[in-house]
N, C-alpha and C. Protein backbone atom coordinates (compact mmCIF):
# COMPACT_ATOMS: atom_id res chain seq x y z
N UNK A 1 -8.45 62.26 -43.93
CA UNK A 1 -7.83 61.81 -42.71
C UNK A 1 -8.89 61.52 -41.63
N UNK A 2 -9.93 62.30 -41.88
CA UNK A 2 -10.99 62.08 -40.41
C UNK A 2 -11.60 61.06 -41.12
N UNK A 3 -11.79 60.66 -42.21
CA UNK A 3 -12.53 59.23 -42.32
C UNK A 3 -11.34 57.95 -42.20
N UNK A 4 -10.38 58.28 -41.96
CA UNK A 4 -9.27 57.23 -41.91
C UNK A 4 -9.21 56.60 -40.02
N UNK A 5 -9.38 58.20 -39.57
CA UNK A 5 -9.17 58.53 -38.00
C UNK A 5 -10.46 57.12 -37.27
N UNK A 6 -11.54 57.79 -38.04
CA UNK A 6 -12.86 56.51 -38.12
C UNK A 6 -12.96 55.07 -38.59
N UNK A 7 -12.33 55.05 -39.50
CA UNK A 7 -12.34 53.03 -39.76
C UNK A 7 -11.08 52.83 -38.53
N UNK A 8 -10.37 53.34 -38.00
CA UNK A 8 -9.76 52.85 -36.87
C UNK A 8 -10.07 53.02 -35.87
N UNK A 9 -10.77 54.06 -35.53
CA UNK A 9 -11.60 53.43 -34.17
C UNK A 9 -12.67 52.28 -34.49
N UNK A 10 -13.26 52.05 -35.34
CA UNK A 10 -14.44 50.94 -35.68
C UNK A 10 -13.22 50.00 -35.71
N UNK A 11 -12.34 49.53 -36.15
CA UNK A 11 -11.48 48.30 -36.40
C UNK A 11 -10.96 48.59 -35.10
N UNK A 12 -10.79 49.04 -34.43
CA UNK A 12 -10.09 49.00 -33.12
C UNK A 12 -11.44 48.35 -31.85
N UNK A 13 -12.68 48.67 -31.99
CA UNK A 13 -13.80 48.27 -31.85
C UNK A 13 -13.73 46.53 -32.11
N UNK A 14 -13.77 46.73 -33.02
CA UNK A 14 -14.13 45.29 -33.61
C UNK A 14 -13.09 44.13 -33.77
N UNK A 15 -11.86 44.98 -33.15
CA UNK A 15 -11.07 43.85 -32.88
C UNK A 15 -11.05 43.41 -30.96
N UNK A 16 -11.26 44.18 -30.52
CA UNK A 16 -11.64 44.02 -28.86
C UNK A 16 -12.65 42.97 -28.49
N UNK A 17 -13.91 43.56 -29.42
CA UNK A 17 -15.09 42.21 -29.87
C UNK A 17 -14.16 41.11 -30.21
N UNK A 18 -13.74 41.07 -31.10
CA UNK A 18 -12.95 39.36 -31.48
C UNK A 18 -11.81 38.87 -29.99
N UNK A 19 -11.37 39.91 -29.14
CA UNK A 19 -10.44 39.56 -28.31
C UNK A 19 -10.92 38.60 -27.51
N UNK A 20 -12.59 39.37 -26.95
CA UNK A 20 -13.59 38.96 -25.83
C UNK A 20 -13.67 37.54 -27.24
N UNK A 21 -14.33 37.29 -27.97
CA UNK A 21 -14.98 36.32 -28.12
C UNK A 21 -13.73 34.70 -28.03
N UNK A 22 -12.72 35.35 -28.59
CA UNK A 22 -11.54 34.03 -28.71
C UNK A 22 -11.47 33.98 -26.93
N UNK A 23 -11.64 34.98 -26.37
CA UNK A 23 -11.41 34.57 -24.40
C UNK A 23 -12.36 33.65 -24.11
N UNK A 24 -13.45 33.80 -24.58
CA UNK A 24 -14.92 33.17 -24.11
C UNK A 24 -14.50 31.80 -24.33
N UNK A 25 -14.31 31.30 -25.82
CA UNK A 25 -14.11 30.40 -26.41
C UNK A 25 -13.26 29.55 -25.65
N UNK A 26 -11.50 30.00 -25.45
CA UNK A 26 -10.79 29.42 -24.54
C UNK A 26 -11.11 29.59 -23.49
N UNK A 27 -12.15 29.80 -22.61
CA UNK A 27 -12.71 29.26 -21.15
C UNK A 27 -13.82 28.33 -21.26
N UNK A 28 -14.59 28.20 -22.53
CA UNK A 28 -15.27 26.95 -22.46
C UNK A 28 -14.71 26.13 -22.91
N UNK A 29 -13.14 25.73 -23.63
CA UNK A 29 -12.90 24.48 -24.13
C UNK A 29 -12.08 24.48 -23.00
N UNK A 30 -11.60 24.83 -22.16
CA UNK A 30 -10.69 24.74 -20.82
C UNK A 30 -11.80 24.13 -20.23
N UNK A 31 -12.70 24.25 -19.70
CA UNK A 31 -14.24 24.23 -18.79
C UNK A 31 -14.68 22.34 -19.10
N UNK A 32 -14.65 22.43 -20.95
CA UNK A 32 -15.35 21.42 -21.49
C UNK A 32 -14.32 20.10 -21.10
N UNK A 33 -12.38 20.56 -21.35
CA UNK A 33 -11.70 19.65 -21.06
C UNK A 33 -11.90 19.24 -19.59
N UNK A 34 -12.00 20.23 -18.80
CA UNK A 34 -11.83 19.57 -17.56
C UNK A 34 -13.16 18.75 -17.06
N UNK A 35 -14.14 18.55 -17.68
CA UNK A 35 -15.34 18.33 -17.24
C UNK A 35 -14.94 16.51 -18.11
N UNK A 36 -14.44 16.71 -18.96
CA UNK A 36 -14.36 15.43 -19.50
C UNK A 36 -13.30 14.63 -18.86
N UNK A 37 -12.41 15.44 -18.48
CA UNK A 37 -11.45 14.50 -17.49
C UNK A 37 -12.07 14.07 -15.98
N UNK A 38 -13.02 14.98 -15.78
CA UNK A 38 -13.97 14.20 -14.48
C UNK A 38 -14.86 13.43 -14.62
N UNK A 39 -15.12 13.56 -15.73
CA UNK A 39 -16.45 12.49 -16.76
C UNK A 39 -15.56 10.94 -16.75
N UNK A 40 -14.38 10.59 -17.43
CA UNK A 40 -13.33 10.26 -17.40
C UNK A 40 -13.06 9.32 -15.79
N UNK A 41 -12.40 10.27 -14.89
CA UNK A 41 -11.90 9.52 -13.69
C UNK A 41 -13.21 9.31 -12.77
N UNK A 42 -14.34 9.94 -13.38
CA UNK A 42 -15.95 8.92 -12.45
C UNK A 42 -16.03 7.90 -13.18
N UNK A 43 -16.18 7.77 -14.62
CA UNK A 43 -15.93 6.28 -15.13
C UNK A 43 -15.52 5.45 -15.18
N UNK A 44 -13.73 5.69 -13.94
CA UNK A 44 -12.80 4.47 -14.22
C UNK A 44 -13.15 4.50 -12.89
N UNK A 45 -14.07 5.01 -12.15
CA UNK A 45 -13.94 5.14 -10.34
C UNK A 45 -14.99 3.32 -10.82
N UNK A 46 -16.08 4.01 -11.41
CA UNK A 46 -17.44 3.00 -11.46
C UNK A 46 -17.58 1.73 -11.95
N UNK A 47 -16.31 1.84 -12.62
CA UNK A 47 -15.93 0.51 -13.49
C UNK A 47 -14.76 -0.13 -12.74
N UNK A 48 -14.03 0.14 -11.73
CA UNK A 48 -13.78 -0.31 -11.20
C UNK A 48 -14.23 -0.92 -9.60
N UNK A 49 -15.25 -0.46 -9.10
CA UNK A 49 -15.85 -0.25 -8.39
C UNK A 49 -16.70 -1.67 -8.58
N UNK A 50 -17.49 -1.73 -9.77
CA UNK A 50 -18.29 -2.55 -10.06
C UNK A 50 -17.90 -4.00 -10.81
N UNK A 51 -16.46 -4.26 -10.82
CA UNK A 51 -15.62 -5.55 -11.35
C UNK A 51 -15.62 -5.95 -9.75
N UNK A 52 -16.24 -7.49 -10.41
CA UNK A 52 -16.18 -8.84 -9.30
C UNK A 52 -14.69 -8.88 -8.92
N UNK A 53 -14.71 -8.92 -7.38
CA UNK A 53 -13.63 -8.89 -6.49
C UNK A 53 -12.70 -10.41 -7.02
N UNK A 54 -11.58 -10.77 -6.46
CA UNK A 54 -11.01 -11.37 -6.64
C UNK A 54 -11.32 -12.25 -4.90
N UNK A 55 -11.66 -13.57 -4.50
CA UNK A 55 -11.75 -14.03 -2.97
C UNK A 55 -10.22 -13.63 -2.46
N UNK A 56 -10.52 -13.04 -1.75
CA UNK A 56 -9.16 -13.60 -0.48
C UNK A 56 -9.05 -14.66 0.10
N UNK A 57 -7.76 -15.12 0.04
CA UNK A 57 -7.19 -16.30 0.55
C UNK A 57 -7.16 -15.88 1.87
């Protein structure tokens, strides 16, 4: 029983480790999306920005 008592605290360990690492993970692909959606709306700023005007009448 006391070696049973022990692989569950180590698996209880080592699942906290996996908790933190899947958190990490979903704050850099949250981080990465939003950086690409500003990557994104500076590109349609610059490309629009830089298309020959139409004259006014």
């Amino acid at each position: 029983m006391k070696e049973q008592a022990e692989q569950i605290v180590k698996l209880s360990g080592q699942l906290e480790i996996s908790y933190q690492k899947v958190q990490d993970i979903s704050v850099k692909a949250i981080e990465g999306a939003s950086n690409v959606g500003s990557f994104g709306a500076m590109q349609q700023f610059f490309s629009e920005k830089n298309r020959p005007q139409s004259p006014e009448k």
